[in-house]
C-alpha atoms as a PDB file:
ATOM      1  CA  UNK A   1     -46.061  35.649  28.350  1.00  0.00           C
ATOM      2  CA  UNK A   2     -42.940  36.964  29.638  1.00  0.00           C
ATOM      3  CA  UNK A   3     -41.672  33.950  30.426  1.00  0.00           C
ATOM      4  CA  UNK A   4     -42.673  32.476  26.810  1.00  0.00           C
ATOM      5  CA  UNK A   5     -40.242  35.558  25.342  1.00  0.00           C
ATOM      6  CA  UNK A   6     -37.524  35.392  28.029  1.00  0.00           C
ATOM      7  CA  UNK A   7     -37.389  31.352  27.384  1.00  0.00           C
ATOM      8  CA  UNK A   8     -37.429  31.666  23.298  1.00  0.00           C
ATOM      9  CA  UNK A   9     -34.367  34.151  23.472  1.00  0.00           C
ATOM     10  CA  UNK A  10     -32.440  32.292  25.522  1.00  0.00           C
ATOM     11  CA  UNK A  11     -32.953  29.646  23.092  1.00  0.00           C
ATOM     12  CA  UNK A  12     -31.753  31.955  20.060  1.00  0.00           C
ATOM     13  CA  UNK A  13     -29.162  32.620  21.768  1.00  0.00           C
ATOM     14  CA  UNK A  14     -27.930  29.109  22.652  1.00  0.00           C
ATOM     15  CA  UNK A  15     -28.095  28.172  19.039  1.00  0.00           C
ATOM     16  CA  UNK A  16     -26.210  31.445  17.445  1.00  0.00           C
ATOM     17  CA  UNK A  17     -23.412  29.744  20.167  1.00  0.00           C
ATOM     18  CA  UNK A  18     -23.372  26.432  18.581  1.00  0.00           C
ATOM     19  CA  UNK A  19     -23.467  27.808  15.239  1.00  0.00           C
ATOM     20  CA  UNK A  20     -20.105  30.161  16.221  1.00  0.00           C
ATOM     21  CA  UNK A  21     -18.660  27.415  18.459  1.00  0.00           C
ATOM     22  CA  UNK A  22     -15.159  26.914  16.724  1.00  0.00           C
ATOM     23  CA  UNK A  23     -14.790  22.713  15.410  1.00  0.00           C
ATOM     24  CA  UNK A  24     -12.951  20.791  18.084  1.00  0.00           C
ATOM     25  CA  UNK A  25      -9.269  20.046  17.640  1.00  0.00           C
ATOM     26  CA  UNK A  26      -7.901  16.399  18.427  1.00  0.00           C
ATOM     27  CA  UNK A  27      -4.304  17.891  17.667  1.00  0.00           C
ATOM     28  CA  UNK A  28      -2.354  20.261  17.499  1.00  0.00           C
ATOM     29  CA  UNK A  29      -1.614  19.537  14.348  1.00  0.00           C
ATOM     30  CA  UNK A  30      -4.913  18.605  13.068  1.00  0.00           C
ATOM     31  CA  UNK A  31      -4.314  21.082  10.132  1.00  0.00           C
ATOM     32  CA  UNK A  32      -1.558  19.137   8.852  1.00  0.00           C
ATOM     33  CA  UNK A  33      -4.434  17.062   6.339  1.00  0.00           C
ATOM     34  CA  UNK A  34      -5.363  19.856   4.448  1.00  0.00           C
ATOM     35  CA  UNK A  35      -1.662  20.767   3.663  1.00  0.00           C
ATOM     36  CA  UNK A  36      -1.310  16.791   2.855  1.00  0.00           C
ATOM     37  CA  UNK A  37      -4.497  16.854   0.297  1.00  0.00           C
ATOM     38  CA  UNK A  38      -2.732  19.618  -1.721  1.00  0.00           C
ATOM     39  CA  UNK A  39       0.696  17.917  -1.693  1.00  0.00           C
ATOM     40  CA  UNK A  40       2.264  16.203  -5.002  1.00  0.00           C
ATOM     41  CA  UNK A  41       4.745  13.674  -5.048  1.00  0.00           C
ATOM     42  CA  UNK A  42       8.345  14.228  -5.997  1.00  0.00           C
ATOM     43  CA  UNK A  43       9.425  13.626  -9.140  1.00  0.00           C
ATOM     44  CA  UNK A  44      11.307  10.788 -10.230  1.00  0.00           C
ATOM     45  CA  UNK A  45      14.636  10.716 -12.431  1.00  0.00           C
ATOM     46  CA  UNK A  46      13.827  11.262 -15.793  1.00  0.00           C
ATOM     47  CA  UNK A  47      14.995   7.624 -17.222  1.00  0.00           C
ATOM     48  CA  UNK A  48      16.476   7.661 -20.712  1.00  0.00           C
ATOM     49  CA  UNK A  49      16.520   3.725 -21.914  1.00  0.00           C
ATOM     50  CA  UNK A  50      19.820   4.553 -24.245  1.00  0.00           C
ATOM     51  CA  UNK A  51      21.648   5.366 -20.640  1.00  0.00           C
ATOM     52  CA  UNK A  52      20.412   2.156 -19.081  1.00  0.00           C
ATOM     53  CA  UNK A  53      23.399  -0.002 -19.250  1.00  0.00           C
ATOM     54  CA  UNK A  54      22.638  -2.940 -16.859  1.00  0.00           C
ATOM     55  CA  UNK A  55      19.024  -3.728 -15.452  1.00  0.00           C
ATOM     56  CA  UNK A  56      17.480  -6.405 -12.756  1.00  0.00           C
ATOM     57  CA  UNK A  57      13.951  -7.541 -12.617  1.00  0.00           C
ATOM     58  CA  UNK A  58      12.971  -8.417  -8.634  1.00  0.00           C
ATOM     59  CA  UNK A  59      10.125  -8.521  -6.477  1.00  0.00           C
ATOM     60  CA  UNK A  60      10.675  -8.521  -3.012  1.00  0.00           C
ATOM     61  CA  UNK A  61       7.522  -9.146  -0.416  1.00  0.00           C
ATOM     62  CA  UNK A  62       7.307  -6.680   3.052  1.00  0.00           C
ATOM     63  CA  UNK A  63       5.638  -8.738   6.238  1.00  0.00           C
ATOM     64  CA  UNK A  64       3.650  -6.630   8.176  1.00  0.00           C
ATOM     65  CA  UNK A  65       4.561  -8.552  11.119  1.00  0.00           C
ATOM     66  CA  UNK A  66       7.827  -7.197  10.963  1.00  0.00           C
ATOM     67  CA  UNK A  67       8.358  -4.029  13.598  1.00  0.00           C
ATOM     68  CA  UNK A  68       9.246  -1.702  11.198  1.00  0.00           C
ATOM     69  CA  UNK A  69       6.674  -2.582   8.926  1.00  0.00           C
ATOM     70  CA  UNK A  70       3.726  -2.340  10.772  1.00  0.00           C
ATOM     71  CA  UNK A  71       3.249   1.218   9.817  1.00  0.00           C
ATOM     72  CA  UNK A  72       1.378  -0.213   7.096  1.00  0.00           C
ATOM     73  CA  UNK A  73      -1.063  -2.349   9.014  1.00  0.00           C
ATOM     74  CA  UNK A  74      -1.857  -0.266  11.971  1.00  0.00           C
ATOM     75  CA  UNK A  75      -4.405   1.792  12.236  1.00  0.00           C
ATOM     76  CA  UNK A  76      -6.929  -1.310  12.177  1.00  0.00           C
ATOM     77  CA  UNK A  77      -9.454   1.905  12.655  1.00  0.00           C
ATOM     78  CA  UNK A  78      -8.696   4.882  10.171  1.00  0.00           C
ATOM     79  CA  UNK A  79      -8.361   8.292  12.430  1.00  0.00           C
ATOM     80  CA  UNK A  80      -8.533  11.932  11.191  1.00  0.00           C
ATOM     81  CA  UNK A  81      -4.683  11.762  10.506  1.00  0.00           C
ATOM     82  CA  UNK A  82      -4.194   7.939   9.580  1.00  0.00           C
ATOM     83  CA  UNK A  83      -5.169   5.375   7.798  1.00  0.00           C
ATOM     84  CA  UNK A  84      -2.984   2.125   7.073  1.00  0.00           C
ATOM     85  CA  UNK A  85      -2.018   1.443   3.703  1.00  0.00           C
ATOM     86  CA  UNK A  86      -4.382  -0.853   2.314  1.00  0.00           C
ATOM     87  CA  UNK A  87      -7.176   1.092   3.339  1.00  0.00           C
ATOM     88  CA  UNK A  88      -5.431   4.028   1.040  1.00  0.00           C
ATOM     89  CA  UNK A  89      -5.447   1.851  -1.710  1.00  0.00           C
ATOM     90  CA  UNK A  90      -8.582   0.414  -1.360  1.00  0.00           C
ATOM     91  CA  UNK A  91     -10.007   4.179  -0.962  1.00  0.00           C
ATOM     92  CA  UNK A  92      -8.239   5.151  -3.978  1.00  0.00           C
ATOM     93  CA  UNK A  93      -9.955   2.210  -5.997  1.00  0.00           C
ATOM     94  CA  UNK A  94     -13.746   2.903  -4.834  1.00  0.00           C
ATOM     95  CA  UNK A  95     -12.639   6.633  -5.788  1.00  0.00           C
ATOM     96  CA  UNK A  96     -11.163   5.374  -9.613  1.00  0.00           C
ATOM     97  CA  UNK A  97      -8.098   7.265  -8.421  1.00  0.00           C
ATOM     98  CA  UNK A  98      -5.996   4.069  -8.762  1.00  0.00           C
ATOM     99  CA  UNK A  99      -7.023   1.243 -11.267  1.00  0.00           C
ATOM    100  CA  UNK A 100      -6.093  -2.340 -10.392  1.00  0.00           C
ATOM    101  CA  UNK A 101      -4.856  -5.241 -12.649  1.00  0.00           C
ATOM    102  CA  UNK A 102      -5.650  -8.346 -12.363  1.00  0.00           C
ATOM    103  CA  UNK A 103      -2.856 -11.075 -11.413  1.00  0.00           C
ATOM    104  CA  UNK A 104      -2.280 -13.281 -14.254  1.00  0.00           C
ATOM    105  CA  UNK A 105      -1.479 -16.430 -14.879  1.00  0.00           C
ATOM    106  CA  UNK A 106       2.398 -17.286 -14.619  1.00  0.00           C
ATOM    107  CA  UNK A 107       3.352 -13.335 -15.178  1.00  0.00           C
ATOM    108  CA  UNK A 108       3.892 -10.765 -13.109  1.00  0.00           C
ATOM    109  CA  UNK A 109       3.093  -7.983 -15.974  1.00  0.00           C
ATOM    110  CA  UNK A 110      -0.234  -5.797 -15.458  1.00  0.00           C
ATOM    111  CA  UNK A 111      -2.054  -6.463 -18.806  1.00  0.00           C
ATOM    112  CA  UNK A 112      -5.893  -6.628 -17.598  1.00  0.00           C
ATOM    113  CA  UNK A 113      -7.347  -3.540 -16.430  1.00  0.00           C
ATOM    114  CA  UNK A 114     -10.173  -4.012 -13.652  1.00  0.00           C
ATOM    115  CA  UNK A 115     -13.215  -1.972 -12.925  1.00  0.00           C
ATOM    116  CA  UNK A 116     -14.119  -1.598  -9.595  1.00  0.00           C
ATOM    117  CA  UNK A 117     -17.355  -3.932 -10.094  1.00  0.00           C
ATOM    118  CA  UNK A 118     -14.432  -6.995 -11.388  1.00  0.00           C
ATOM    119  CA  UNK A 119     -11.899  -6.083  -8.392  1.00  0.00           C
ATOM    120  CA  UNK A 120     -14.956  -6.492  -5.996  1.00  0.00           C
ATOM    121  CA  UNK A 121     -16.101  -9.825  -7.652  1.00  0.00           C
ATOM    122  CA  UNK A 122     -12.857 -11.454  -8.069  1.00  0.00           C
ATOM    123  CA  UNK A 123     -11.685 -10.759  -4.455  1.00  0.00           C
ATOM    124  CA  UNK A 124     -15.166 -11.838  -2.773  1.00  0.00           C
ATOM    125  CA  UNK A 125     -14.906 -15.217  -1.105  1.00  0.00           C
ATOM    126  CA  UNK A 126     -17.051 -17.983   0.017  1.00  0.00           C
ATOM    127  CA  UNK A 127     -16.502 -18.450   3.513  1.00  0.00           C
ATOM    128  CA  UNK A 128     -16.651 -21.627   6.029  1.00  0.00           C
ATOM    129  CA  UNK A 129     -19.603 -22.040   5.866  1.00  0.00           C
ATOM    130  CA  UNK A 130     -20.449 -21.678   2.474  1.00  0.00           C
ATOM    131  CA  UNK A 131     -24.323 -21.642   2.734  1.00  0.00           C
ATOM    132  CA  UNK A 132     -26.263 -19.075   5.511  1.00  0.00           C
ATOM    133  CA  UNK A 133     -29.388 -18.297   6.464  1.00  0.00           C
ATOM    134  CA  UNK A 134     -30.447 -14.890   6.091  1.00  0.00           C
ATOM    135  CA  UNK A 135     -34.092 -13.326   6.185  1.00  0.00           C
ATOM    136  CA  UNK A 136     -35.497 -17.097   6.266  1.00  0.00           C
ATOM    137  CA  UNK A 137     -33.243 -18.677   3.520  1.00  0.00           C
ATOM    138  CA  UNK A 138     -30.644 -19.793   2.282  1.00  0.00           C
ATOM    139  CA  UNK A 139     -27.381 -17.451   0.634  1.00  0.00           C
ATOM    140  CA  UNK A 140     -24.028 -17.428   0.197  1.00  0.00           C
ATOM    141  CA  UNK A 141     -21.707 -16.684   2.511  1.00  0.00           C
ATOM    142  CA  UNK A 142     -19.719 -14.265   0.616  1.00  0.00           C
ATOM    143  CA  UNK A 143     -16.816 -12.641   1.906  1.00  0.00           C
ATOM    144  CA  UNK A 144     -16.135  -9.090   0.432  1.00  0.00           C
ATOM    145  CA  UNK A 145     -12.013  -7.709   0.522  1.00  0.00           C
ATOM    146  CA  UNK A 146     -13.338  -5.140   2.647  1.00  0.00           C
ATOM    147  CA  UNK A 147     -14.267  -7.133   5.230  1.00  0.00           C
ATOM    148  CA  UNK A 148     -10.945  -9.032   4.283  1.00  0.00           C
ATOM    149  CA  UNK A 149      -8.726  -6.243   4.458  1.00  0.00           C
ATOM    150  CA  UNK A 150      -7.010  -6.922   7.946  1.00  0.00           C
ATOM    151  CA  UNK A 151      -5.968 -10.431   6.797  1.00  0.00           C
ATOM    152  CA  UNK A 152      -3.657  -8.560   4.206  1.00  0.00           C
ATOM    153  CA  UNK A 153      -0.338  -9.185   5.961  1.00  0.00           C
ATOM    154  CA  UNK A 154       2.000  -8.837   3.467  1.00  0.00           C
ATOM    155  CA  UNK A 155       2.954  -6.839   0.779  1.00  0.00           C
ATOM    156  CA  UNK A 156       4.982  -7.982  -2.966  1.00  0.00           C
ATOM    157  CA  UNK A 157       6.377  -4.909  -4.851  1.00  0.00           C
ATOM    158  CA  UNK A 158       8.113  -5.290  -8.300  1.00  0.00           C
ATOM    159  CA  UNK A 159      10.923  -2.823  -8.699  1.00  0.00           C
ATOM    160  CA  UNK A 160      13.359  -2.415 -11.668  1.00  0.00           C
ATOM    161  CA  UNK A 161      17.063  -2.056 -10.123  1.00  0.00           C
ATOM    162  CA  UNK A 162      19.639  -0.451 -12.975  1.00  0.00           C
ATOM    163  CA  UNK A 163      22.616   2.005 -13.775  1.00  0.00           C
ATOM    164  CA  UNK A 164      22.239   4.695 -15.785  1.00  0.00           C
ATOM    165  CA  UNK A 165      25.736   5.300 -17.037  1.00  0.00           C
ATOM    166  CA  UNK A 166      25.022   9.111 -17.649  1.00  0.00           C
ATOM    167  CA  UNK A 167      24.408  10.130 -13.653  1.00  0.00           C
ATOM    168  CA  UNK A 168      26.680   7.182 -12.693  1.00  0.00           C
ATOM    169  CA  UNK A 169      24.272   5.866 -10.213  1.00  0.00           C
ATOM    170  CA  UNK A 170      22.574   2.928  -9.261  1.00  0.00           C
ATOM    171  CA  UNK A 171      19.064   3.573  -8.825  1.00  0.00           C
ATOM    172  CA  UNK A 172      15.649   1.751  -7.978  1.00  0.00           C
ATOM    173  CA  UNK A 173      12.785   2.399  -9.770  1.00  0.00           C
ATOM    174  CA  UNK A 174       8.980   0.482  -8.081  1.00  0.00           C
ATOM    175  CA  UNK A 175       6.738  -0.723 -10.980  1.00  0.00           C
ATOM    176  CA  UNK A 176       3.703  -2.299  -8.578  1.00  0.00           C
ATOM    177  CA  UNK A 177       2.481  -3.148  -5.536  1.00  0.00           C
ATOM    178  CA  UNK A 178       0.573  -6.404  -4.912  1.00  0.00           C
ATOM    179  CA  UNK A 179      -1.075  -6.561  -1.382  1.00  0.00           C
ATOM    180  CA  UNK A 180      -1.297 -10.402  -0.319  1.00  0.00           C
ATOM    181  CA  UNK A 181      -4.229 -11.568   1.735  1.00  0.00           C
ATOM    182  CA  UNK A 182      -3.452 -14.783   4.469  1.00  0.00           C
ATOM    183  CA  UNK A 183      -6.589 -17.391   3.046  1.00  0.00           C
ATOM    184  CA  UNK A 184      -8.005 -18.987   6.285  1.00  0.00           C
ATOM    185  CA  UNK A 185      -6.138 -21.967   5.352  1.00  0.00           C
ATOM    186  CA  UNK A 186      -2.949 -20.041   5.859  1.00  0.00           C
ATOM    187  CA  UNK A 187      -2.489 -20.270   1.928  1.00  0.00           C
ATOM    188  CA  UNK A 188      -1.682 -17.114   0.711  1.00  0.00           C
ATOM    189  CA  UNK A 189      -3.392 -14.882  -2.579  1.00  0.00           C
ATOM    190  CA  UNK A 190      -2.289 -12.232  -4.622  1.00  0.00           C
ATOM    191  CA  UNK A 191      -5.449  -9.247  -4.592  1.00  0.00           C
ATOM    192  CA  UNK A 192      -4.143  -7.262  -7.497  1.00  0.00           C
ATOM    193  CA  UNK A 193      -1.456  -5.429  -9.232  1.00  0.00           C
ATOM    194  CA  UNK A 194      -1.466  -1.478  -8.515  1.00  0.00           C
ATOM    195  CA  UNK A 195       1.059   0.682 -10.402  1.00  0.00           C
ATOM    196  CA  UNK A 196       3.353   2.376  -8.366  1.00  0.00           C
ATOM    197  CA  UNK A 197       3.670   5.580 -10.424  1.00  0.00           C
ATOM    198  CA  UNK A 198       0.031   6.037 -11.485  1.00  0.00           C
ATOM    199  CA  UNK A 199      -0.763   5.964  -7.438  1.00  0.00           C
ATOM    200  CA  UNK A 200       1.649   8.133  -5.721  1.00  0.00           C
ATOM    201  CA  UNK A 201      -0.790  11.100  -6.305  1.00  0.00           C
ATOM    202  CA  UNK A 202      -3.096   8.883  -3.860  1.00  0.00           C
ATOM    203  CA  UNK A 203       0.521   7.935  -1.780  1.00  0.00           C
ATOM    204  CA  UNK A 204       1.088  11.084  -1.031  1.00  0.00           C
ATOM    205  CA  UNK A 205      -1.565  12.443   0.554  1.00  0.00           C
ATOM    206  CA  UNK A 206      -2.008   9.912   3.032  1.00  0.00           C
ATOM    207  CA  UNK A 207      -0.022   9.874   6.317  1.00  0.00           C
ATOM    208  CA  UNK A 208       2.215   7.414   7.158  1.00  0.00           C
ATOM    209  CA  UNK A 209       2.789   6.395  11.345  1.00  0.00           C
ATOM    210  CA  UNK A 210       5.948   7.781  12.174  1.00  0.00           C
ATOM    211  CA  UNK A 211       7.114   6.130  15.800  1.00  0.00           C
ATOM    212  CA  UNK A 212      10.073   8.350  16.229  1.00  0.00           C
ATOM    213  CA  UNK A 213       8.279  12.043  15.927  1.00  0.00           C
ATOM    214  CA  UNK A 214       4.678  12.300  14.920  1.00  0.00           C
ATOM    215  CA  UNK A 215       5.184  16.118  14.205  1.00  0.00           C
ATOM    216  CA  UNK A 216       7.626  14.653  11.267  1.00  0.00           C
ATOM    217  CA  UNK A 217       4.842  13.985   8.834  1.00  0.00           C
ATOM    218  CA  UNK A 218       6.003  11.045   6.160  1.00  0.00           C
ATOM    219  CA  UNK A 219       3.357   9.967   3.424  1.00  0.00           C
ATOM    220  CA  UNK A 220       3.254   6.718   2.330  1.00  0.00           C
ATOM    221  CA  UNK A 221       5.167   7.707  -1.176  1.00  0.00           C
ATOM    222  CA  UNK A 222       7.732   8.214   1.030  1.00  0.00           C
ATOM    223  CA  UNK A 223       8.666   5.930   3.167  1.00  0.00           C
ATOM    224  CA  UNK A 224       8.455   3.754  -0.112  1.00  0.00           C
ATOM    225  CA  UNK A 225      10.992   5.948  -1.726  1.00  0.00           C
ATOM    226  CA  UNK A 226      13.299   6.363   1.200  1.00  0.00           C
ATOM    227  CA  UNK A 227      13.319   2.682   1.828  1.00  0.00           C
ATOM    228  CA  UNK A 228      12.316   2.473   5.346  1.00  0.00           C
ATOM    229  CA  UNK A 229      11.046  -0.894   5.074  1.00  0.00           C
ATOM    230  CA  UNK A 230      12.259  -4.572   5.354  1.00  0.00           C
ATOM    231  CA  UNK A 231      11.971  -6.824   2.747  1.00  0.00           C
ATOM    232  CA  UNK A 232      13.126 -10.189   1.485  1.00  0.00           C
ATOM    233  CA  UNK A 233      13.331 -11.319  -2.252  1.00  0.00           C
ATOM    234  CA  UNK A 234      10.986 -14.131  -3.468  1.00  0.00           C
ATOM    235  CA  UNK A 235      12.027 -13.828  -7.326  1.00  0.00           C
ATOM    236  CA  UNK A 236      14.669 -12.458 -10.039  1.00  0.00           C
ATOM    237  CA  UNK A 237      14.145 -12.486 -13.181  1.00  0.00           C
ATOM    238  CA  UNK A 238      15.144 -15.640 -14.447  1.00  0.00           C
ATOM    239  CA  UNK A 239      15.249 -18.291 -17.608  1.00  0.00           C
ATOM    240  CA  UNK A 240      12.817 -20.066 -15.980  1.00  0.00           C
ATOM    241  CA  UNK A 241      10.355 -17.400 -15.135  1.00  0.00           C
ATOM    242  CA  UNK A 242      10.260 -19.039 -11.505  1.00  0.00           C
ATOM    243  CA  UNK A 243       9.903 -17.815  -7.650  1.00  0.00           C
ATOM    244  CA  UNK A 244      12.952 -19.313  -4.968  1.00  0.00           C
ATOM    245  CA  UNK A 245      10.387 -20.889  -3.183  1.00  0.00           C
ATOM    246  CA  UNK A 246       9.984 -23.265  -6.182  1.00  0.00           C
ATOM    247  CA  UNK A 247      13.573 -24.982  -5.954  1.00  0.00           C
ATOM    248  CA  UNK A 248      14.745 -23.930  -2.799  1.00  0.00           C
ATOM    249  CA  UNK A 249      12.374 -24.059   0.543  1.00  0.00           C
ATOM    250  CA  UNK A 250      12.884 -22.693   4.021  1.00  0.00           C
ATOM    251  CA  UNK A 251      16.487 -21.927   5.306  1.00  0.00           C
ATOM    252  CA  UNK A 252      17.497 -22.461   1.790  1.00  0.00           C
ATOM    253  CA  UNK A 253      15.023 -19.949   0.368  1.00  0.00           C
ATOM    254  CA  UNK A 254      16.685 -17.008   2.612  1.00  0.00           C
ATOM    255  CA  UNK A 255      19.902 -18.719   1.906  1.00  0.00           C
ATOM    256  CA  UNK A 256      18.922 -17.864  -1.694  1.00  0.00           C
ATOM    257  CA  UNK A 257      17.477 -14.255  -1.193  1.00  0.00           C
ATOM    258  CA  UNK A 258      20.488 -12.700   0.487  1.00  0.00           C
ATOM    259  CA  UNK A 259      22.903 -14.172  -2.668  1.00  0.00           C
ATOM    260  CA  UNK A 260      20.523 -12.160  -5.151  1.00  0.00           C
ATOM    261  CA  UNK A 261      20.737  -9.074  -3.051  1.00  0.00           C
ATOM    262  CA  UNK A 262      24.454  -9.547  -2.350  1.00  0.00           C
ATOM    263  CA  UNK A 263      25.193 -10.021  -5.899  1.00  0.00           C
ATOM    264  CA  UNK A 264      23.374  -6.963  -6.866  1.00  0.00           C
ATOM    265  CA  UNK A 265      25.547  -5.179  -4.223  1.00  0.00           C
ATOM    266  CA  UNK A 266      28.557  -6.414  -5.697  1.00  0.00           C
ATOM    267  CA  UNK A 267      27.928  -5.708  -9.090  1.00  0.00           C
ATOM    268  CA  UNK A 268      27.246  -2.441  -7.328  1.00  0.00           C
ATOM    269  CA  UNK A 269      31.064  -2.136  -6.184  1.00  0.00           C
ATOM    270  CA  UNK A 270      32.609  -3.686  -8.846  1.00  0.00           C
ATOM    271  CA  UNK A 271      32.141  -0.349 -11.320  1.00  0.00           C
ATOM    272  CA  UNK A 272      34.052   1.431  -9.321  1.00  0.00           C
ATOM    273  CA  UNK A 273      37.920   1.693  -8.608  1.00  0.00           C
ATOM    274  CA  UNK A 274      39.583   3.073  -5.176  1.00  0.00           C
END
């Protein structure tokens, strides 16, 4: 009997331990999320259309291949701390924190809305095969994005470039982001259209991988907004409503993307006198 009373208080006593034990840290900086999950974006320059004297239409596309730009493809495996940045969007989708449009046809606007049931069905695949065998017959072999996430490589975001003659400045503004997925064909598809400025409430509560000093948090909002990224231009807004890789193709195509940006530049310089 003594035994029976000496053994069930030791037990009490091991579990009032677990229930006390303080939650492991992996860091020590593992606080750092719940400061993040109460953070809020910076604002943006108030933009008055009457001061908008000169305006440029580009999208430029960011290959996660690209050293510097494989902050948003790594971690393959979202941590406590990070997560890489389609998974944020994707999370901020399921959640109905971020609402997806649907590419269209020969435009780069956002005009369809899509629920999360359309974003799933539209970016579910049939694979090679296209006909299993599961539980004894035959299905589909459907591919859903989430299982298609880590062949999103590459990255298109629309951005507005003007001057706004009252602050004397040339400024960027990002409309969208369009994550591209690599087809295994090596063709490659436009998911969606996310607006920029309706998700940097999602953005910016989501670490980015800084390689220089991980104490230096950075959010994804940003790095965007900073610029530390490398990018090429596929399209200006044009006449004919067309990308460079429709008239000009491989050396030429760069050839073509470094005159847009260098004109920009120099329109740039030339409102100014020294």
């Amino acid at each position: 009997m003594l035994t029976l009373v000496m053994l069930l208080g030791s037990l009490c006593m091991n579990a009032q331990t677990v229930e006390t034990r303080k939650p492991v840290k992996n860091s020590i900086l593992s606080g750092q999320q719940q400061i993040m999950n109460e953070k809020a974006p910076s604002p943006l320059p108030v933009i008055d259309e009457s001061n908008v004297m000169w305006k440029k239409t580009v999208i430029r596309e960011i290959d996660f291949r690209q050293k510097i730009n494989q902050v948003f493809y790594y971690p393959i495996n979202p941590t406590e701390d990070w997560r890489n940045l389609i998974t944020v969007i994707y999370d901020g989708i399921q959640s109905g924190d971020i609402i997806p449009y649907r590419v269209e046809n020969n435009i780069d606007d956002m005009v369809t809305p899509l629920t999360l049931a359309d974003f799933e069905k539209e970016n579910t695949k049939i694979g090679d095969p296209p006909v299993i065998w599961k539980d004894g017959e035959e299905v589909p072999n459907e591919i859903e994005f989430k299982d298609r996430m880590l062949n999103v490589t590459r990255l298109r975001i629309k951005e507005d470039w003007y001057f706004d003659k009252k602050l004397s400045q040339f400024l960027v503004r990002i409309i969208a982001l369009g994550p591209i997925v690599v087809d295994e064909d090596g063709g490659l598809s436009q998911v969606c259209w996310v607006p920029y400025e309706d998700s940097r409430e999602v953005l910016a509560k989501a670490f980015a991988f800084n390689r220089n000093n991980s104490a230096q948090r950075r959010t994804y909002d940003e790095v965007f907004q900073k610029r530390i990224f490398d990018s090429y231009i596929i399209k200006e807004e044009n006449v004919y409503d067309r990308y460079i890789n429709s008239y000009a193709f491989n050396i030429d195509a760069l050839y073509e993307s470094e005159r847009i940006k260098n004109e920009m530049f120099d329109f740039e310089q030339s409102l100014w006198e020294y």
